[in-house]
PDB file of N, CA and C in Angstrom:
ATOM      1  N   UNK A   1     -87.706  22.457 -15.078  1.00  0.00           N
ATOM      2  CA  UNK A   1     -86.678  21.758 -14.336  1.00  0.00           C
ATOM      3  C   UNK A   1     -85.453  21.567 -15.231  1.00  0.00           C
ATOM      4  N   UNK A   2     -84.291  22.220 -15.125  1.00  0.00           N
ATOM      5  CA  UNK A   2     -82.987  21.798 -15.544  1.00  0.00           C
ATOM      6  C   UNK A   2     -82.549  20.738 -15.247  1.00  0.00           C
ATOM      7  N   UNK A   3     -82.180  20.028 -16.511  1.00  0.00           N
ATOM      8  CA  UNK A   3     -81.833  18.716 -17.056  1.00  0.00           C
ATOM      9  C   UNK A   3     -80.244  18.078 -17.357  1.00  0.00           C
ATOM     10  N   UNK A   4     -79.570  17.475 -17.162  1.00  0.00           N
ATOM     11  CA  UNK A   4     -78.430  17.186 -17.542  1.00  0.00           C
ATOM     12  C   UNK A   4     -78.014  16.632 -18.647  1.00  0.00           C
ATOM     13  N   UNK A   5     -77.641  16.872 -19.051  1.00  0.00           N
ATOM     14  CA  UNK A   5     -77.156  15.870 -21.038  1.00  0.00           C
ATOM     15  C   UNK A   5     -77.987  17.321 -22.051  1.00  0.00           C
ATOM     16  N   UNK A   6     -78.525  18.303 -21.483  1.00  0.00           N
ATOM     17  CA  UNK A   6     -79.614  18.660 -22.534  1.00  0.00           C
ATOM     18  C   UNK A   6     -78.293  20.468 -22.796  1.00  0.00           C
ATOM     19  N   UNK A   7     -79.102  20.823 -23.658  1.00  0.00           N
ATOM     20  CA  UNK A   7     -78.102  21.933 -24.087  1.00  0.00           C
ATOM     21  C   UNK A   7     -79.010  22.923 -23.711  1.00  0.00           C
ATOM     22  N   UNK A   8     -78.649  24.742 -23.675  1.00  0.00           N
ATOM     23  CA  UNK A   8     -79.309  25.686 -23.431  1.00  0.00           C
ATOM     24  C   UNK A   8     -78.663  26.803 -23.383  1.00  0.00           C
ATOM     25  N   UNK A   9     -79.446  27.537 -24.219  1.00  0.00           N
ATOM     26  CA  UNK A   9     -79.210  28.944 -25.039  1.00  0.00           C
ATOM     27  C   UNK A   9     -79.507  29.893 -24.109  1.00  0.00           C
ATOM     28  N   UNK A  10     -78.157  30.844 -23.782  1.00  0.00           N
ATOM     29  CA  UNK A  10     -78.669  32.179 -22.831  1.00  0.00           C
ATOM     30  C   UNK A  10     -79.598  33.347 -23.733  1.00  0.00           C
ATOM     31  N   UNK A  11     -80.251  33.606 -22.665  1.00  0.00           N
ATOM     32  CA  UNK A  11     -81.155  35.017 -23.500  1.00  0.00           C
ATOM     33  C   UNK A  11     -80.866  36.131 -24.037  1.00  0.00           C
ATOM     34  N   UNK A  12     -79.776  36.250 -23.967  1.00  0.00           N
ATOM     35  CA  UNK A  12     -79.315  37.747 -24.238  1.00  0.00           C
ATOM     36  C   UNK A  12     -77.814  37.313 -25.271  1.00  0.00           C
ATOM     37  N   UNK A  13     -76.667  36.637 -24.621  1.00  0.00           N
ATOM     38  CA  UNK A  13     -75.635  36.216 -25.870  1.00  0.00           C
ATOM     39  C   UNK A  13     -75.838  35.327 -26.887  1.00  0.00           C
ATOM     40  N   UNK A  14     -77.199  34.623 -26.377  1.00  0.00           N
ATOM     41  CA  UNK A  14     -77.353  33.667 -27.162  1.00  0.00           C
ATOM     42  C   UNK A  14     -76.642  32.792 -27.518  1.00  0.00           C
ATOM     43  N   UNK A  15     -75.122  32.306 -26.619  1.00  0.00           N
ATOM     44  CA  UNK A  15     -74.281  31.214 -26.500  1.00  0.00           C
ATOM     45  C   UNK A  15     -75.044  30.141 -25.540  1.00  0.00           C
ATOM     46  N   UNK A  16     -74.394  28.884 -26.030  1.00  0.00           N
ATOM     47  CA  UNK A  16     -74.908  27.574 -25.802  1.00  0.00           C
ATOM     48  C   UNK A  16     -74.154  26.775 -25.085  1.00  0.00           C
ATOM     49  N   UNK A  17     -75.222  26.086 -23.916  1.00  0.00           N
ATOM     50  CA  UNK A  17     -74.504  26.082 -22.699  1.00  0.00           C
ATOM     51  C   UNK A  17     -74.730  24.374 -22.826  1.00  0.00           C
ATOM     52  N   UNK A  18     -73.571  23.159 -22.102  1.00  0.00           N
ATOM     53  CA  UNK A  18     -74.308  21.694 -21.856  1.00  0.00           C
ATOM     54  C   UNK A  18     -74.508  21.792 -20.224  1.00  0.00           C
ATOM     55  N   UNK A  19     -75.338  21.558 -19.610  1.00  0.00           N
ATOM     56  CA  UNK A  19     -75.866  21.173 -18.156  1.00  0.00           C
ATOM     57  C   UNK A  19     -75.007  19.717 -17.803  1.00  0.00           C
ATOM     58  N   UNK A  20     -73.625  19.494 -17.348  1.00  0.00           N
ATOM     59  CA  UNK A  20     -73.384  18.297 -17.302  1.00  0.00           C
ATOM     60  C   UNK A  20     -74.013  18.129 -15.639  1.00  0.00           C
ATOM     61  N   UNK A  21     -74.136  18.341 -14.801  1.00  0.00           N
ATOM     62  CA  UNK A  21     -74.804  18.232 -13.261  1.00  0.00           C
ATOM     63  C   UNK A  21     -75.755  19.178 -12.638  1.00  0.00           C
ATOM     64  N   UNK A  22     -76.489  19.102 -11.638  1.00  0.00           N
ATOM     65  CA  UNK A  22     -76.877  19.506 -10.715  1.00  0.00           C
ATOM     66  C   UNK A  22     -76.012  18.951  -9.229  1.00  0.00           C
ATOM     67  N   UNK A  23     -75.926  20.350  -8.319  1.00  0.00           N
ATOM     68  CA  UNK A  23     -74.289  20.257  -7.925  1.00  0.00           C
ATOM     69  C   UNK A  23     -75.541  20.745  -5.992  1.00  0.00           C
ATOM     70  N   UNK A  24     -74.762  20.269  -5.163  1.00  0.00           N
ATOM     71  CA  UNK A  24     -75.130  21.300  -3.956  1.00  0.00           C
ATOM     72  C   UNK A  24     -74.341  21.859  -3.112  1.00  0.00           C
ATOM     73  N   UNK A  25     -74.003  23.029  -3.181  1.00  0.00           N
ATOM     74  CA  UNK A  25     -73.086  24.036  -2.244  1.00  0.00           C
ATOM     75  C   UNK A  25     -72.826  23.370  -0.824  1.00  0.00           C
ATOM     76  N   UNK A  26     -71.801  23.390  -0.347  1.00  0.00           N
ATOM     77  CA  UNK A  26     -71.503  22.312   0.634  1.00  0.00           C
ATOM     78  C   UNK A  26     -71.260  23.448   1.285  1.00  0.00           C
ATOM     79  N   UNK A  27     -71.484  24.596   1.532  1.00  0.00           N
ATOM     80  CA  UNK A  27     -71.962  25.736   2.622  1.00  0.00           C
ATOM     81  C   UNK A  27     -73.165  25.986   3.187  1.00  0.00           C
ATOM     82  N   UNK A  28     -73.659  26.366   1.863  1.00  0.00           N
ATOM     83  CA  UNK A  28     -74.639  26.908   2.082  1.00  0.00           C
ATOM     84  C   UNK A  28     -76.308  25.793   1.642  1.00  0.00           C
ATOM     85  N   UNK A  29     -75.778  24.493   1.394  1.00  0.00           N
ATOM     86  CA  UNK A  29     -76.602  23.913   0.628  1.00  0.00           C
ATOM     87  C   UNK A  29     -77.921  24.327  -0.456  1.00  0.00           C
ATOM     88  N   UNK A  30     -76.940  25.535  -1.242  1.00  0.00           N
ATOM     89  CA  UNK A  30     -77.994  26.350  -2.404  1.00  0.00           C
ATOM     90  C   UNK A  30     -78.136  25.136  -2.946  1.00  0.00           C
ATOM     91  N   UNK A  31     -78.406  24.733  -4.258  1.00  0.00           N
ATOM     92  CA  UNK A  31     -78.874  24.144  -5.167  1.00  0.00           C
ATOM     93  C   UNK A  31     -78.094  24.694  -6.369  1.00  0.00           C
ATOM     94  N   UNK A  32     -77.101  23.870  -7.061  1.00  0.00           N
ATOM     95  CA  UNK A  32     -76.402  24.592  -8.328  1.00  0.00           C
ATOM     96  C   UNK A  32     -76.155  24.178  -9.770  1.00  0.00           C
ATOM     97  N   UNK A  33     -76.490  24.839 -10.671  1.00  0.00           N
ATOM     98  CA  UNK A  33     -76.006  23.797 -11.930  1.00  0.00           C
ATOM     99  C   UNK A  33     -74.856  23.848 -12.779  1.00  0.00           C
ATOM    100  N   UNK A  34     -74.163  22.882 -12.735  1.00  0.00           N
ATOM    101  CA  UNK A  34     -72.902  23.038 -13.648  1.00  0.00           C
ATOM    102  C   UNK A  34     -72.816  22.731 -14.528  1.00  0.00           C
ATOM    103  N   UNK A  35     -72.117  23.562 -16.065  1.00  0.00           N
ATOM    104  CA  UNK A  35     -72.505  23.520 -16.837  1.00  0.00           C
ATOM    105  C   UNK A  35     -71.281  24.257 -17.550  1.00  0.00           C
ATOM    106  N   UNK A  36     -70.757  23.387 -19.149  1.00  0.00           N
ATOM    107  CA  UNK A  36     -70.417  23.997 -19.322  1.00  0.00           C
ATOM    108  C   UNK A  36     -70.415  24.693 -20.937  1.00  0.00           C
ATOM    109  N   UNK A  37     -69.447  25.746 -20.880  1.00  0.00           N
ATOM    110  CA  UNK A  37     -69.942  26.666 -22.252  1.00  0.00           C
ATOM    111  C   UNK A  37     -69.408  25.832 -23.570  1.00  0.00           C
ATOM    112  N   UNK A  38     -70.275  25.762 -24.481  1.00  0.00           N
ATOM    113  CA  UNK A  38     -70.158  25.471 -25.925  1.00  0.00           C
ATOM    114  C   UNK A  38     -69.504  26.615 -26.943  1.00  0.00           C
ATOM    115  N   UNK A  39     -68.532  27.170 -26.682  1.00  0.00           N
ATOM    116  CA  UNK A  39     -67.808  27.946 -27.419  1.00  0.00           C
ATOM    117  C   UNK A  39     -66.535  28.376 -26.616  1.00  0.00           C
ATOM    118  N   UNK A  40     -65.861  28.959 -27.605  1.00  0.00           N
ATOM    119  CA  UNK A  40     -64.571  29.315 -26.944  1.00  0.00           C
ATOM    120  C   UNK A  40     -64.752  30.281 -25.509  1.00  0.00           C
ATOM    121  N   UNK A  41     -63.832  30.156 -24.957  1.00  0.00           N
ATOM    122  CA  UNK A  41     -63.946  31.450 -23.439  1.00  0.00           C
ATOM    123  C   UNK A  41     -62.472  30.850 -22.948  1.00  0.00           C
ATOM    124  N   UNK A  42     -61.855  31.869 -22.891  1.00  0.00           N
ATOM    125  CA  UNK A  42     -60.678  32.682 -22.362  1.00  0.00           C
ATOM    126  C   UNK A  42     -60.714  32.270 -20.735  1.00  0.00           C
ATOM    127  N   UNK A  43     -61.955  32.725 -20.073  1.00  0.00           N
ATOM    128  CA  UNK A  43     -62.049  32.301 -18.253  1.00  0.00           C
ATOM    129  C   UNK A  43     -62.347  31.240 -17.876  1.00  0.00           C
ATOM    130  N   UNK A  44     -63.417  30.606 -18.583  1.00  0.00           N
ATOM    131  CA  UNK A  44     -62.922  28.962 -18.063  1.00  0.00           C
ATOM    132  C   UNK A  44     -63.913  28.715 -18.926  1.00  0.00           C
ATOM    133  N   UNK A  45     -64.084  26.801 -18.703  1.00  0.00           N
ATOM    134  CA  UNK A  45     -65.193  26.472 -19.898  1.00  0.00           C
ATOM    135  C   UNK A  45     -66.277  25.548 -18.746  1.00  0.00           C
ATOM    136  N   UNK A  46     -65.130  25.507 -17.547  1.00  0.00           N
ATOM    137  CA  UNK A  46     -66.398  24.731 -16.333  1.00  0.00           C
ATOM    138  C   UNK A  46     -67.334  25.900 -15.822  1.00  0.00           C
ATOM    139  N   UNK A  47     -68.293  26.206 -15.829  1.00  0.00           N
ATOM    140  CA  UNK A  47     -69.079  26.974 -14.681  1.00  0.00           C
ATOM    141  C   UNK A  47     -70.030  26.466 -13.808  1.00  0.00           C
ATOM    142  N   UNK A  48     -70.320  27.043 -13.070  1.00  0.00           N
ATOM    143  CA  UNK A  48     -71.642  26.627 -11.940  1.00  0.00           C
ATOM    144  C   UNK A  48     -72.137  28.336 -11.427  1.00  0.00           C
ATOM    145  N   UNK A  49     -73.493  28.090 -11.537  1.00  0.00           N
ATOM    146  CA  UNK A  49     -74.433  28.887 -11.006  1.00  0.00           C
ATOM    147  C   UNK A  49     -75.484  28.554 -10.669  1.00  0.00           C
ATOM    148  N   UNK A  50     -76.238  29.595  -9.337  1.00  0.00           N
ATOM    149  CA  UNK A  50     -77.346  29.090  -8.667  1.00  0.00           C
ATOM    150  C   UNK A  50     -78.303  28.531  -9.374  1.00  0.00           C
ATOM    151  N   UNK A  51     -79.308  27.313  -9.108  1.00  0.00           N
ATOM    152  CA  UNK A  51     -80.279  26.869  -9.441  1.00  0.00           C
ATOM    153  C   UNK A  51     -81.621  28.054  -9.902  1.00  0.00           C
ATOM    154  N   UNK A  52     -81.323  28.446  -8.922  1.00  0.00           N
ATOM    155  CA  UNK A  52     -82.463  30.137  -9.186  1.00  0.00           C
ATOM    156  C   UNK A  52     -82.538  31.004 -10.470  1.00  0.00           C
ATOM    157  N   UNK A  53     -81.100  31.163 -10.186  1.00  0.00           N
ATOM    158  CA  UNK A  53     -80.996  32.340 -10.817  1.00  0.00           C
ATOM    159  C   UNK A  53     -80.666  32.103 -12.671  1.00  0.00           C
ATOM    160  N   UNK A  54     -80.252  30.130 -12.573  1.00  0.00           N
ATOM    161  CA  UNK A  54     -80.447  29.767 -13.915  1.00  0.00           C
ATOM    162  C   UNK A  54     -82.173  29.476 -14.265  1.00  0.00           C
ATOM    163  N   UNK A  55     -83.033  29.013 -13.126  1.00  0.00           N
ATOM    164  CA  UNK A  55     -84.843  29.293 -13.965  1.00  0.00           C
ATOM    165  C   UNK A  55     -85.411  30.793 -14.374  1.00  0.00           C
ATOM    166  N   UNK A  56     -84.710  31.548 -13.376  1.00  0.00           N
ATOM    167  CA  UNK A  56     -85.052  33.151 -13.203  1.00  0.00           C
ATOM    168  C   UNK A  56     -85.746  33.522 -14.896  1.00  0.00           C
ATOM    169  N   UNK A  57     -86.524  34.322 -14.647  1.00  0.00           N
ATOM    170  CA  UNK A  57     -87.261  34.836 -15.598  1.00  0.00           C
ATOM    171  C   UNK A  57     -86.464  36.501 -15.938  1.00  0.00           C
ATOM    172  N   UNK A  58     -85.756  36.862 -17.055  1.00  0.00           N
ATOM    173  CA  UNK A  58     -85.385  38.266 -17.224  1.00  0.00           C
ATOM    174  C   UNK A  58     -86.016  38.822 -18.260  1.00  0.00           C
ATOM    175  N   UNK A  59     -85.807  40.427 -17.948  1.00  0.00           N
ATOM    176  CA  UNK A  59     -86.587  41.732 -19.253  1.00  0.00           C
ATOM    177  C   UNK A  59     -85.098  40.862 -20.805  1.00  0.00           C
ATOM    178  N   UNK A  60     -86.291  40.744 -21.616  1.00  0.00           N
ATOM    179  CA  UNK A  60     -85.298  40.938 -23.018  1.00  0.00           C
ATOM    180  C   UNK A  60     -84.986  42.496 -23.478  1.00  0.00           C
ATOM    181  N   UNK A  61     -84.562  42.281 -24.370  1.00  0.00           N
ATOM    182  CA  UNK A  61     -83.926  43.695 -25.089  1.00  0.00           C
ATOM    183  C   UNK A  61     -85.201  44.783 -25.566  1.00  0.00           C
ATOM    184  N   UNK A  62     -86.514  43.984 -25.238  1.00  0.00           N
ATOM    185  CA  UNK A  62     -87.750  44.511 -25.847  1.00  0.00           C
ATOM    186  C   UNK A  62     -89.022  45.116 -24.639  1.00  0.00           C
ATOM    187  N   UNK A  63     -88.279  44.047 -23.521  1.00  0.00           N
ATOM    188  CA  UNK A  63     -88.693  44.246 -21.953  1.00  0.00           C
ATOM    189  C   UNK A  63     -89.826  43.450 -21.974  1.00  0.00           C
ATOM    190  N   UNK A  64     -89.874  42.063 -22.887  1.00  0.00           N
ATOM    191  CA  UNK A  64     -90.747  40.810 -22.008  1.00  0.00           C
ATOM    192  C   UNK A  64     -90.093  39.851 -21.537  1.00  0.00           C
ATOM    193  N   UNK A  65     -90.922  39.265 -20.493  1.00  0.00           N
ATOM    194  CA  UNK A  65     -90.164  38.339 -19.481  1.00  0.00           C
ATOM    195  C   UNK A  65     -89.687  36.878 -20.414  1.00  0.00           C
ATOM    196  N   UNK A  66     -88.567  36.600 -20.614  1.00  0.00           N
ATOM    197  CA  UNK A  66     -88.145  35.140 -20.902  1.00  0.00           C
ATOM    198  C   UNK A  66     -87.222  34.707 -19.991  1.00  0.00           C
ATOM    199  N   UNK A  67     -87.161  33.437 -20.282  1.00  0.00           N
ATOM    200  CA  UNK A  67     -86.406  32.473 -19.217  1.00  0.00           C
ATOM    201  C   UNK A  67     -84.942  32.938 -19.375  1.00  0.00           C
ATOM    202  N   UNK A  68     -83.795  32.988 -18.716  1.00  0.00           N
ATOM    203  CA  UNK A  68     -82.572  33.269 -18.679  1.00  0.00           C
ATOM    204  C   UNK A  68     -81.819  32.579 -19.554  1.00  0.00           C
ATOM    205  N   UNK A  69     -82.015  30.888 -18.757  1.00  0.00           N
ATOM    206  CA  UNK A  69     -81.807  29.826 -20.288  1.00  0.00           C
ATOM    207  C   UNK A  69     -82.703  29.329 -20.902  1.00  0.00           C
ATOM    208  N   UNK A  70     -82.917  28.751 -22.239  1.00  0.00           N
ATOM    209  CA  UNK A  70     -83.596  27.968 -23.020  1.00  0.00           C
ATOM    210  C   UNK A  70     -83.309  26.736 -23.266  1.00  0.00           C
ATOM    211  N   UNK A  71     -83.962  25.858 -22.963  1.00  0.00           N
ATOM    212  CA  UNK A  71     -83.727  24.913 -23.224  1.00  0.00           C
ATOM    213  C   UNK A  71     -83.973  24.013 -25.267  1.00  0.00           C
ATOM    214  N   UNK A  72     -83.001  24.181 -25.494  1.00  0.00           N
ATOM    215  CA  UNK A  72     -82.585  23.763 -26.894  1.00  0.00           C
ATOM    216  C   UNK A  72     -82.838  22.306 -27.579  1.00  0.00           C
ATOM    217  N   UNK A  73     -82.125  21.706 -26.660  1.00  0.00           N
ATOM    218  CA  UNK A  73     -82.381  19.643 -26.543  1.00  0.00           C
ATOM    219  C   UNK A  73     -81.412  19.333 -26.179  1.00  0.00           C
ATOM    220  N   UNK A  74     -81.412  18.008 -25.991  1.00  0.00           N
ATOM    221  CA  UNK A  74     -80.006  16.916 -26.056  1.00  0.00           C
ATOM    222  C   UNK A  74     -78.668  17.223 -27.080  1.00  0.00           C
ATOM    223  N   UNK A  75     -77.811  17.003 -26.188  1.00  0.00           N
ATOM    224  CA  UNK A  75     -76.383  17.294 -26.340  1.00  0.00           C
ATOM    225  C   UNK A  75     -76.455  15.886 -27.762  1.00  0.00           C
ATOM    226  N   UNK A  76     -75.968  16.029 -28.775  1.00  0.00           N
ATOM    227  CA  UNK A  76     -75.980  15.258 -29.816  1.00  0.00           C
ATOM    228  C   UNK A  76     -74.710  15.600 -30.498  1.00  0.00           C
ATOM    229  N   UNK A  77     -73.695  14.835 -30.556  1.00  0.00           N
ATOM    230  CA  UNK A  77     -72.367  15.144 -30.966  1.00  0.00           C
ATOM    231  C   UNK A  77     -71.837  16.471 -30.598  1.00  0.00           C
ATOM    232  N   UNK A  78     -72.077  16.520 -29.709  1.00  0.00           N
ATOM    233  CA  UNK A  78     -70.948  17.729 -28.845  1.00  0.00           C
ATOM    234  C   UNK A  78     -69.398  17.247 -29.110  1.00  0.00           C
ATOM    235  N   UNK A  79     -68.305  18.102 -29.252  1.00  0.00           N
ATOM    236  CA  UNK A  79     -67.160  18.002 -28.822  1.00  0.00           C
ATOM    237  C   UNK A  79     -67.403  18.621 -27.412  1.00  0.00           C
ATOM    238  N   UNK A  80     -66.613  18.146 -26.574  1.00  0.00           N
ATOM    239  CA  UNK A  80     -66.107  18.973 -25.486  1.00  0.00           C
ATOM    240  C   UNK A  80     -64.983  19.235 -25.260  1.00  0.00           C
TER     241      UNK A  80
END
């Protein structure tokens, strides 16, 4: 279950993400988490993506299944 305040490492860039909400699509009532990136980015630093597709299980670079994000811990002196 994705957590808010907690930090999390993508599988593949291995950049580090903070979960500030769980959000719900006022269309489609998906389920979404917003979150944003811990490093520089040029396109924005707010994002949101599906609830799904952030538990989703993907092939690594080796082709075993890991989680998309990792969960790392609590946000502990973050700048934002």
């Amino acid at each position: 279950m994705v957590q808010p305040g907690m930090i999390y490492q993508h599988y593949r860039k291995k950049s580090r993400y903070l979960v500030l909400s769980l959000a719900t699509h006022s269309e489609t009532l998906e389920p979404l988490v917003i979150y944003i990136a811990l490093y520089d980015n040029d396109m924005s630093k707010v994002w949101a993506r599906p609830l799904a597709m952030w538990e989703e299980l993907v092939l690594d670079k080796i082709g075993q299944q890991v989680p998309r994000f990792k969960l790392i811990g609590p946000a502990v002196n973050t700048h934002l």
